[in-house]
N, C-alpha and C. Protein backbone atom coordinates (compact mmCIF):
# COMPACT_ATOMS: atom_id res chain seq x y z
N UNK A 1 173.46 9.69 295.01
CA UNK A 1 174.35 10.82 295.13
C UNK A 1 175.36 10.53 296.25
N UNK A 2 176.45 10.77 295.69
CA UNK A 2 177.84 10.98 296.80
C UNK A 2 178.11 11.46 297.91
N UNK A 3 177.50 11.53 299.12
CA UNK A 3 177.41 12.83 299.76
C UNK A 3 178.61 12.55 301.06
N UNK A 4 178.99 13.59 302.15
CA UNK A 4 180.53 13.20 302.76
C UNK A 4 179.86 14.13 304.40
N UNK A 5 179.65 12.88 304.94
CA UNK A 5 179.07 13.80 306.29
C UNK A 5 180.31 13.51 307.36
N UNK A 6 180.23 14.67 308.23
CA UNK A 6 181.52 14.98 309.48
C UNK A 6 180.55 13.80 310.89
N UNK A 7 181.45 12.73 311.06
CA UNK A 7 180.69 11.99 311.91
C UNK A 7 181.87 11.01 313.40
N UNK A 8 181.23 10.79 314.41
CA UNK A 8 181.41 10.38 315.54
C UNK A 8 182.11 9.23 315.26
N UNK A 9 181.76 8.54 315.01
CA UNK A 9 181.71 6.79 314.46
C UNK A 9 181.35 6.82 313.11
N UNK A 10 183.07 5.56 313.04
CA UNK A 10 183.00 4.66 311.50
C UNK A 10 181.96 4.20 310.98
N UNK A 11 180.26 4.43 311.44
CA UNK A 11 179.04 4.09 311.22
C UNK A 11 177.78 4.85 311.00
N UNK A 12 176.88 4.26 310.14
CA UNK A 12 175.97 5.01 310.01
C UNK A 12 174.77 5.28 311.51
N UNK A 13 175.18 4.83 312.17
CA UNK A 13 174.20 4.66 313.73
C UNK A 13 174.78 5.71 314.55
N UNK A 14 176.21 6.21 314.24
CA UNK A 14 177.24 7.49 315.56
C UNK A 14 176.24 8.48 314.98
N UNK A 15 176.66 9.32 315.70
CA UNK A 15 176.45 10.87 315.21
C UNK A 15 177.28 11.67 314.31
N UNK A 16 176.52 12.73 313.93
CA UNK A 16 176.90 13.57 313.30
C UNK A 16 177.98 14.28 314.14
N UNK A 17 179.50 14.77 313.82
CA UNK A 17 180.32 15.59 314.18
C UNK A 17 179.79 16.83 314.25
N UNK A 18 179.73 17.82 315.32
CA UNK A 18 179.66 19.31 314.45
C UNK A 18 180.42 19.87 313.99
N UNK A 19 181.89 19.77 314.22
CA UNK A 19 182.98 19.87 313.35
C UNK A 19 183.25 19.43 312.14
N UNK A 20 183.54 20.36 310.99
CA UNK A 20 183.80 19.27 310.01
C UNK A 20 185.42 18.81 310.00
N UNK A 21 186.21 19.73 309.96
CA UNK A 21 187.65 19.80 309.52
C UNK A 21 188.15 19.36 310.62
N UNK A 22 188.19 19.49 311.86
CA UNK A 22 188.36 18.53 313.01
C UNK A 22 187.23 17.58 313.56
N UNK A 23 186.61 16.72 312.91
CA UNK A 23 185.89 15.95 312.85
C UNK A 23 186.46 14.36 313.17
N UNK A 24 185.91 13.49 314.04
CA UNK A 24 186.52 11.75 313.69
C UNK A 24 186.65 11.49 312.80
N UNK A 25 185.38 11.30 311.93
CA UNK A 25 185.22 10.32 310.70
C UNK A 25 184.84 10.99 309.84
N UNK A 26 184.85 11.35 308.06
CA UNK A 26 184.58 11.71 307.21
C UNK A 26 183.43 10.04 306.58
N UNK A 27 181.88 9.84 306.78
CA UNK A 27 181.36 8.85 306.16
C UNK A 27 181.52 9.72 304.71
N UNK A 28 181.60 8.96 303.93
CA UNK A 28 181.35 8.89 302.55
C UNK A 28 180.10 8.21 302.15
N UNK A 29 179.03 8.56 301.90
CA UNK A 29 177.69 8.11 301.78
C UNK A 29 177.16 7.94 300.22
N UNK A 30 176.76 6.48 300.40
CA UNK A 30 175.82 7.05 298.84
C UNK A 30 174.46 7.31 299.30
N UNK A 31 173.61 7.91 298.85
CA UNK A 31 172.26 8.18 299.62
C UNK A 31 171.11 7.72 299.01
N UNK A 32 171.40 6.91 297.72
CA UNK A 32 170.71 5.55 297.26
C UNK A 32 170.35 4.64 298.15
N UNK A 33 171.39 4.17 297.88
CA UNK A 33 172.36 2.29 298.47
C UNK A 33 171.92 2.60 299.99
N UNK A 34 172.32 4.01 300.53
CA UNK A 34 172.78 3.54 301.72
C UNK A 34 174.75 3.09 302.12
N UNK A 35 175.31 2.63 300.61
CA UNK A 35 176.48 2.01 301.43
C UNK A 35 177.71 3.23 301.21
N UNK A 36 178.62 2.71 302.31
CA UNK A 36 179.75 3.47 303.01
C UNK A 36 180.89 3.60 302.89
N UNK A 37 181.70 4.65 302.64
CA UNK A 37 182.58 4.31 303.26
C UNK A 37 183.41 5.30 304.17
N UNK A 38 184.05 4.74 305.62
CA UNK A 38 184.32 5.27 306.69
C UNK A 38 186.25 5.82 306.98
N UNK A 39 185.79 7.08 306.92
CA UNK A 39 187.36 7.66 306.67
C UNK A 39 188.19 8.01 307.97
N UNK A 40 188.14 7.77 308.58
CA UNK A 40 189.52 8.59 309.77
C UNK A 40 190.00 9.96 309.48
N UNK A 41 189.54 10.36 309.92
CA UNK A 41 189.92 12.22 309.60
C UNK A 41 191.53 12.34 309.93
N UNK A 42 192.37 11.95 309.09
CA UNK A 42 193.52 12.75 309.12
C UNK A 42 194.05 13.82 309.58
N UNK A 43 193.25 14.97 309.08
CA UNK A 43 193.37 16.01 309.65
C UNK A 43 192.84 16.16 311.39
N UNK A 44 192.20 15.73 311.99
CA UNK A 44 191.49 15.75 312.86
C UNK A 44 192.51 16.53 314.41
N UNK A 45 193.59 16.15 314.44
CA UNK A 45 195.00 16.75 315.28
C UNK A 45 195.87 17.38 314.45
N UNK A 46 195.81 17.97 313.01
CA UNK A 46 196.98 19.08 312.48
C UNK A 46 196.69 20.39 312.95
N UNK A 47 197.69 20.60 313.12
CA UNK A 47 198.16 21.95 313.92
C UNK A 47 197.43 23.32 313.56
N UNK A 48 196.91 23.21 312.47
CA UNK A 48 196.54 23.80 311.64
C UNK A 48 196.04 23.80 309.94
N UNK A 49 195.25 24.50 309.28
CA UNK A 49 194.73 24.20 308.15
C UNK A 49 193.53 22.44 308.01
N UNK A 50 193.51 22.04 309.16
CA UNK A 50 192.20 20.72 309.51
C UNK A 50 191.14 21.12 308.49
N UNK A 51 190.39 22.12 308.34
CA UNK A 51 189.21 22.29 306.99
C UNK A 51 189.65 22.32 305.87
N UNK A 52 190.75 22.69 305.54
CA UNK A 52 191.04 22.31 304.27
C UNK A 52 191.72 21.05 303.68
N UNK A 53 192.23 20.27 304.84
CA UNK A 53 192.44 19.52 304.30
C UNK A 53 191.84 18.45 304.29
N UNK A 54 190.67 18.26 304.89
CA UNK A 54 189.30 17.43 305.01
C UNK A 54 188.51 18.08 304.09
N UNK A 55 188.55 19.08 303.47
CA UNK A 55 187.49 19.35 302.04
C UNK A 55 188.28 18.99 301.32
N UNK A 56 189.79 19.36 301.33
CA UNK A 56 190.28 18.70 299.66
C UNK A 56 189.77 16.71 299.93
N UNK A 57 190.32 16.38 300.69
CA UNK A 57 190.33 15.02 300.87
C UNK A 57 188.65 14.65 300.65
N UNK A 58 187.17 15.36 300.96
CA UNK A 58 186.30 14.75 300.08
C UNK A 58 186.11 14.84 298.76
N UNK A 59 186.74 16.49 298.52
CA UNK A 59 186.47 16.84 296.90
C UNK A 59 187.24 15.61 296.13
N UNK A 60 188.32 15.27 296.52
CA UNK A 60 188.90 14.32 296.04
C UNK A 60 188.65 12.45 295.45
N UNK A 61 187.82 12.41 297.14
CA UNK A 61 186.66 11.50 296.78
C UNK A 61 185.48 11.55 296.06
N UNK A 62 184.92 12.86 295.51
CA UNK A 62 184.57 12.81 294.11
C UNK A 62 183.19 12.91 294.66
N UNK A 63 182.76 13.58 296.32
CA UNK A 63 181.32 13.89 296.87
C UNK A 63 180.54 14.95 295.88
N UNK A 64 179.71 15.13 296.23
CA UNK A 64 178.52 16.27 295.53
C UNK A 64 177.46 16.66 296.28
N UNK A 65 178.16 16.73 297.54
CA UNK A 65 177.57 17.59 299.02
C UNK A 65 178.30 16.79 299.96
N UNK A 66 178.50 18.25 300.93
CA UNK A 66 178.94 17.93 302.69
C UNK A 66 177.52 17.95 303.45
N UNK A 67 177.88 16.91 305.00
CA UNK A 67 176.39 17.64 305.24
C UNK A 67 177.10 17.64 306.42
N UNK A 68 177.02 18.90 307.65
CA UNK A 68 177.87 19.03 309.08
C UNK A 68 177.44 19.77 309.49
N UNK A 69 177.51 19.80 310.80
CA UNK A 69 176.98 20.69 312.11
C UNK A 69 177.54 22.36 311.39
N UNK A 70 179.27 22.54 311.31
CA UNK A 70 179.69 23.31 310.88
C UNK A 70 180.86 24.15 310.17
N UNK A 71 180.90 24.31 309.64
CA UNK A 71 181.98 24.89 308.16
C UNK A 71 182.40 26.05 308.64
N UNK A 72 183.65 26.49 308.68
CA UNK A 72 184.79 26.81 308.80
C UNK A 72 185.16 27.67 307.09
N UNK A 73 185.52 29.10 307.59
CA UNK A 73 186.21 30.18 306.27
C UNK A 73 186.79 29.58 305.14
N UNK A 74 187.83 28.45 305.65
CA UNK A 74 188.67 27.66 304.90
C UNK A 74 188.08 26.46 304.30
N UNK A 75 187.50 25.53 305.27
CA UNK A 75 186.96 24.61 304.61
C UNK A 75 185.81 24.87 303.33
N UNK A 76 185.39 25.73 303.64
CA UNK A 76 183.54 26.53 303.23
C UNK A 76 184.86 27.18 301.24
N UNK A 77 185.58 27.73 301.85
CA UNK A 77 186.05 28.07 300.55
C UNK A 77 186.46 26.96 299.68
N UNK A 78 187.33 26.10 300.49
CA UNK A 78 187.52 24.56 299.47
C UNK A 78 186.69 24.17 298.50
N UNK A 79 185.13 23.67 299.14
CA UNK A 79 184.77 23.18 299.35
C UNK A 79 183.58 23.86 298.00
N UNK A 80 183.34 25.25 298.26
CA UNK A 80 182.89 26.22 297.24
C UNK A 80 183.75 26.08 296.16
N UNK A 81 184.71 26.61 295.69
CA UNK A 81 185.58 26.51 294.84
C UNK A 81 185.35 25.32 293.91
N UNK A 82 185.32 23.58 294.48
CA UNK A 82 185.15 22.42 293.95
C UNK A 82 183.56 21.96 293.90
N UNK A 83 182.60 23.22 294.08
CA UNK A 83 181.35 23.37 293.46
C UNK A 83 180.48 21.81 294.40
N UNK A 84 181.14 22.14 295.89
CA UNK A 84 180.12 20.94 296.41
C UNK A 84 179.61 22.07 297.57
N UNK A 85 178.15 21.78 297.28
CA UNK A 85 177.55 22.46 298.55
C UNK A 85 177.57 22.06 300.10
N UNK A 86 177.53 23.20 300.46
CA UNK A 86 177.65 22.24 302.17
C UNK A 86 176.19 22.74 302.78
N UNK A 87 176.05 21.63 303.40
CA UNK A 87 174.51 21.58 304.25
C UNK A 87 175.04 21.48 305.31
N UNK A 88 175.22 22.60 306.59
CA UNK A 88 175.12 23.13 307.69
C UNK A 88 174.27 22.97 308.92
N UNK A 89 174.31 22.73 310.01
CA UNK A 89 173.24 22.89 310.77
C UNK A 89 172.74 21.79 311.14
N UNK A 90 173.31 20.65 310.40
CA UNK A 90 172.71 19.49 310.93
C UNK A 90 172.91 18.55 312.11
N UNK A 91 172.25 17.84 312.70
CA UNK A 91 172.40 17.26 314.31
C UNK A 91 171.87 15.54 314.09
N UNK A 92 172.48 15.04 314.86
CA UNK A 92 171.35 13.07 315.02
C UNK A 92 172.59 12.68 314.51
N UNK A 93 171.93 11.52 314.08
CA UNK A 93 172.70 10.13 313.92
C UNK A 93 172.71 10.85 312.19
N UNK A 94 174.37 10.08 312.05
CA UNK A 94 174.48 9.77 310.39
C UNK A 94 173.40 9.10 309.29
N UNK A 95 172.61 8.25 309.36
CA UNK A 95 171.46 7.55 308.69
C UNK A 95 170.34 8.81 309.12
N UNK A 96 169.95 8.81 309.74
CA UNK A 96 168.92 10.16 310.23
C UNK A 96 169.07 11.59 309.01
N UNK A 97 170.56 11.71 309.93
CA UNK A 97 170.95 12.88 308.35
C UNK A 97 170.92 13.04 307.05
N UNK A 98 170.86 11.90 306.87
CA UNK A 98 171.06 11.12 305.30
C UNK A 98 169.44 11.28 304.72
N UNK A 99 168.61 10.71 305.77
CA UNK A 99 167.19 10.92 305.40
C UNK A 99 166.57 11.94 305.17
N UNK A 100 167.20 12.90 305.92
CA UNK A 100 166.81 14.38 306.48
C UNK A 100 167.05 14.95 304.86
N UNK A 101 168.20 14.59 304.21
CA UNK A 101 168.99 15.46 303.26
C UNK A 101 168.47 14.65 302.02
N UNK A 102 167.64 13.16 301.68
CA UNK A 102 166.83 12.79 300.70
C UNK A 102 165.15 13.24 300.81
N UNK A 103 165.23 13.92 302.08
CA UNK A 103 163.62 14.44 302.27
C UNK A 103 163.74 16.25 302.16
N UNK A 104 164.53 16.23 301.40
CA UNK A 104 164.57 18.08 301.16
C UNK A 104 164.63 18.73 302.36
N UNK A 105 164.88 18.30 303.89
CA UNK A 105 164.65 18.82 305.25
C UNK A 105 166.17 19.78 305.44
N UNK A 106 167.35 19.47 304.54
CA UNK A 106 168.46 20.21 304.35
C UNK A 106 168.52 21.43 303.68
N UNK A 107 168.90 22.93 304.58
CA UNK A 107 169.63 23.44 303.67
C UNK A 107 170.80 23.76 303.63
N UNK A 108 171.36 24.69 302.12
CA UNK A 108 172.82 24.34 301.94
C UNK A 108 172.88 26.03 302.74
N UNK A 109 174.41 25.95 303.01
CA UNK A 109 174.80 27.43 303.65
C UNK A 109 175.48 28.03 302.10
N UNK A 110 175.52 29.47 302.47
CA UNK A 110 175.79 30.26 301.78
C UNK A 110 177.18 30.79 302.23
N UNK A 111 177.33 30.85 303.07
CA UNK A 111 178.51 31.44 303.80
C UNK A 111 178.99 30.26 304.72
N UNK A 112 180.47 30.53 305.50
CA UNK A 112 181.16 29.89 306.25
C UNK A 112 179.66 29.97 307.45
N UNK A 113 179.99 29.33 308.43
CA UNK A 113 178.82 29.18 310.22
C UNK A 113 179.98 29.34 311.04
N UNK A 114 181.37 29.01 311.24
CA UNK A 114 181.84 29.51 311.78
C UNK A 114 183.29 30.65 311.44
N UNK A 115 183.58 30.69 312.85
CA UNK A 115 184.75 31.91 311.91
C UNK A 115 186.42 31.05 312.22
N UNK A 116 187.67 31.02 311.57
CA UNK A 116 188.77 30.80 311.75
C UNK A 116 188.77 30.24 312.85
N UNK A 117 189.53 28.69 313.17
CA UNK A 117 190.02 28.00 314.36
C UNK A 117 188.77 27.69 314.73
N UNK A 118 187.65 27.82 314.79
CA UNK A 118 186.65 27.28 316.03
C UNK A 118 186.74 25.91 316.29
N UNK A 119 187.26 25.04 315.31
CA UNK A 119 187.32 23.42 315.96
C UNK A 119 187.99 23.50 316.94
N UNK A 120 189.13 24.36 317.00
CA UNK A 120 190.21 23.88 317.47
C UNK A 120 190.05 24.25 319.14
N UNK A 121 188.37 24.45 319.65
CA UNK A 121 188.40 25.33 321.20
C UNK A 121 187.67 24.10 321.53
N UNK A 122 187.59 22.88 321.39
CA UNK A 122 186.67 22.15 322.42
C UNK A 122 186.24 21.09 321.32
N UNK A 123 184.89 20.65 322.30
CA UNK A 123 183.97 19.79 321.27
C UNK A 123 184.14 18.19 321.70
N UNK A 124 183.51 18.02 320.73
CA UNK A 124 183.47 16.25 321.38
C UNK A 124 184.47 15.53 320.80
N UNK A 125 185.37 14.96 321.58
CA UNK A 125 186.15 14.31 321.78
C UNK A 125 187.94 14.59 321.55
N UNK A 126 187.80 16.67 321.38
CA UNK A 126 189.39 17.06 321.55
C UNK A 126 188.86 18.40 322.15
N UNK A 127 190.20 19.03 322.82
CA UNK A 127 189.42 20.42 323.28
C UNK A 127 191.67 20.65 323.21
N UNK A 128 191.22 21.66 323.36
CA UNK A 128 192.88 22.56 323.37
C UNK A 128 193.05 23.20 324.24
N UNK A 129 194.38 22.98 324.90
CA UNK A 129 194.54 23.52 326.23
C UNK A 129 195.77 24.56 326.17
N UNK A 130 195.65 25.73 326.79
CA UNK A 130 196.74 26.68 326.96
C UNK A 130 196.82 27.27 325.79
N UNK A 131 195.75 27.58 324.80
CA UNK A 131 195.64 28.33 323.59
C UNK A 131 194.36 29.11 323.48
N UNK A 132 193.99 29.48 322.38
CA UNK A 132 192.89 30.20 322.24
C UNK A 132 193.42 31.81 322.69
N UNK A 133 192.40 32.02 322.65
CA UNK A 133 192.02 33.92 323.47
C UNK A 133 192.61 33.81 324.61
N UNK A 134 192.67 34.64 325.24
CA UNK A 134 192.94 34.81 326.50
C UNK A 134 193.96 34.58 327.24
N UNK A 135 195.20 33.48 326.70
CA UNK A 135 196.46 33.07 327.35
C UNK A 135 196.84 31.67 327.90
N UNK A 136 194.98 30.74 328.18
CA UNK A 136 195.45 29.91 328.71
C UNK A 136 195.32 29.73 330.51
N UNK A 137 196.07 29.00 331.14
CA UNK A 137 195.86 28.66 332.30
C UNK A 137 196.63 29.81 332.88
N UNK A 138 197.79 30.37 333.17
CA UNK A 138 198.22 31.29 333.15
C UNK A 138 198.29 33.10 333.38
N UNK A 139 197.20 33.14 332.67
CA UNK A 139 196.42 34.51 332.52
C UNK A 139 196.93 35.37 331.66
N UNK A 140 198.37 34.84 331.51
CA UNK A 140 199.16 35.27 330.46
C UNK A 140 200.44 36.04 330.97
N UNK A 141 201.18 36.52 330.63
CA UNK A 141 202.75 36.78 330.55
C UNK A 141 202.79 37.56 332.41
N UNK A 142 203.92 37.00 333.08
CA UNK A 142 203.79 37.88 334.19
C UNK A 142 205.45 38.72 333.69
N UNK A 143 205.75 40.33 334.06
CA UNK A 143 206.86 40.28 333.89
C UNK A 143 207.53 40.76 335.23
């Protein structure tokens, strides 16, 4: 089976992303074989819309499950829509996950896990500065 996990490293040894849509790497997994292949998240710095366009871009690759820390309103709808389940919640290394999700230890979500933008506040290896809630460094507008 095809499966498309949100991951650290071009490898099955990094970790799992908990991001999906701002994620490093999209692995493309077969969960047979074992073999790979390692995507560069495109989306990973767009300004906006990052979950959807990392679910179209696996639906496209022709997966039949996500497996990621966590799914996003937008991505979670893509992603539903093109009838691939997403398995949520997951943590470790990419090969770990893979095992986890051929040993029935996965389940799929039903709903989005997070709500609108959450990649876009932090996380490993981007965080956003002078946005979000609150205003930023600033405190917000003096007049």
């Amino acid at each position: 089976m095809k499966i498309a996990i949100s991951a650290t490293a071009p490898h099955l040894d990094g970790d799992l992303d908990p991001r999906f849509g701002r994620c490093q790497y999209l692995l493309v997994v077969d969960s047979e074989s074992m073999e790979f292949e390692a995507i560069e998240n495109p989306a990973m710095s767009a300004p906006g819309g990052a979950g959807i366009q990392a679910a179209q871009l696996v639906a496209q690759k022709g997966v039949e499950a996500v497996i990621t820390g966590d799914c996003g309103p937008n991505a979670y709808q893509v992603l539903s829509a093109a009838g691939i389940p997403v398995f949520g919640g997951a943590s470790g290394s990419v090969r770990d996950v893979v095992e986890a999700y051929r040993n029935g230890k996965l389940s799929s979500i039903a709903a989005a896990s997070t709500g609108p933008g959450a990649g876009m506040r932090g996380g490993i290896g981007g965080s956003f500065i002078g946005g979000g809630r609150g205003g930023g460094m600033g405190g917000g507008r003096r007049r």
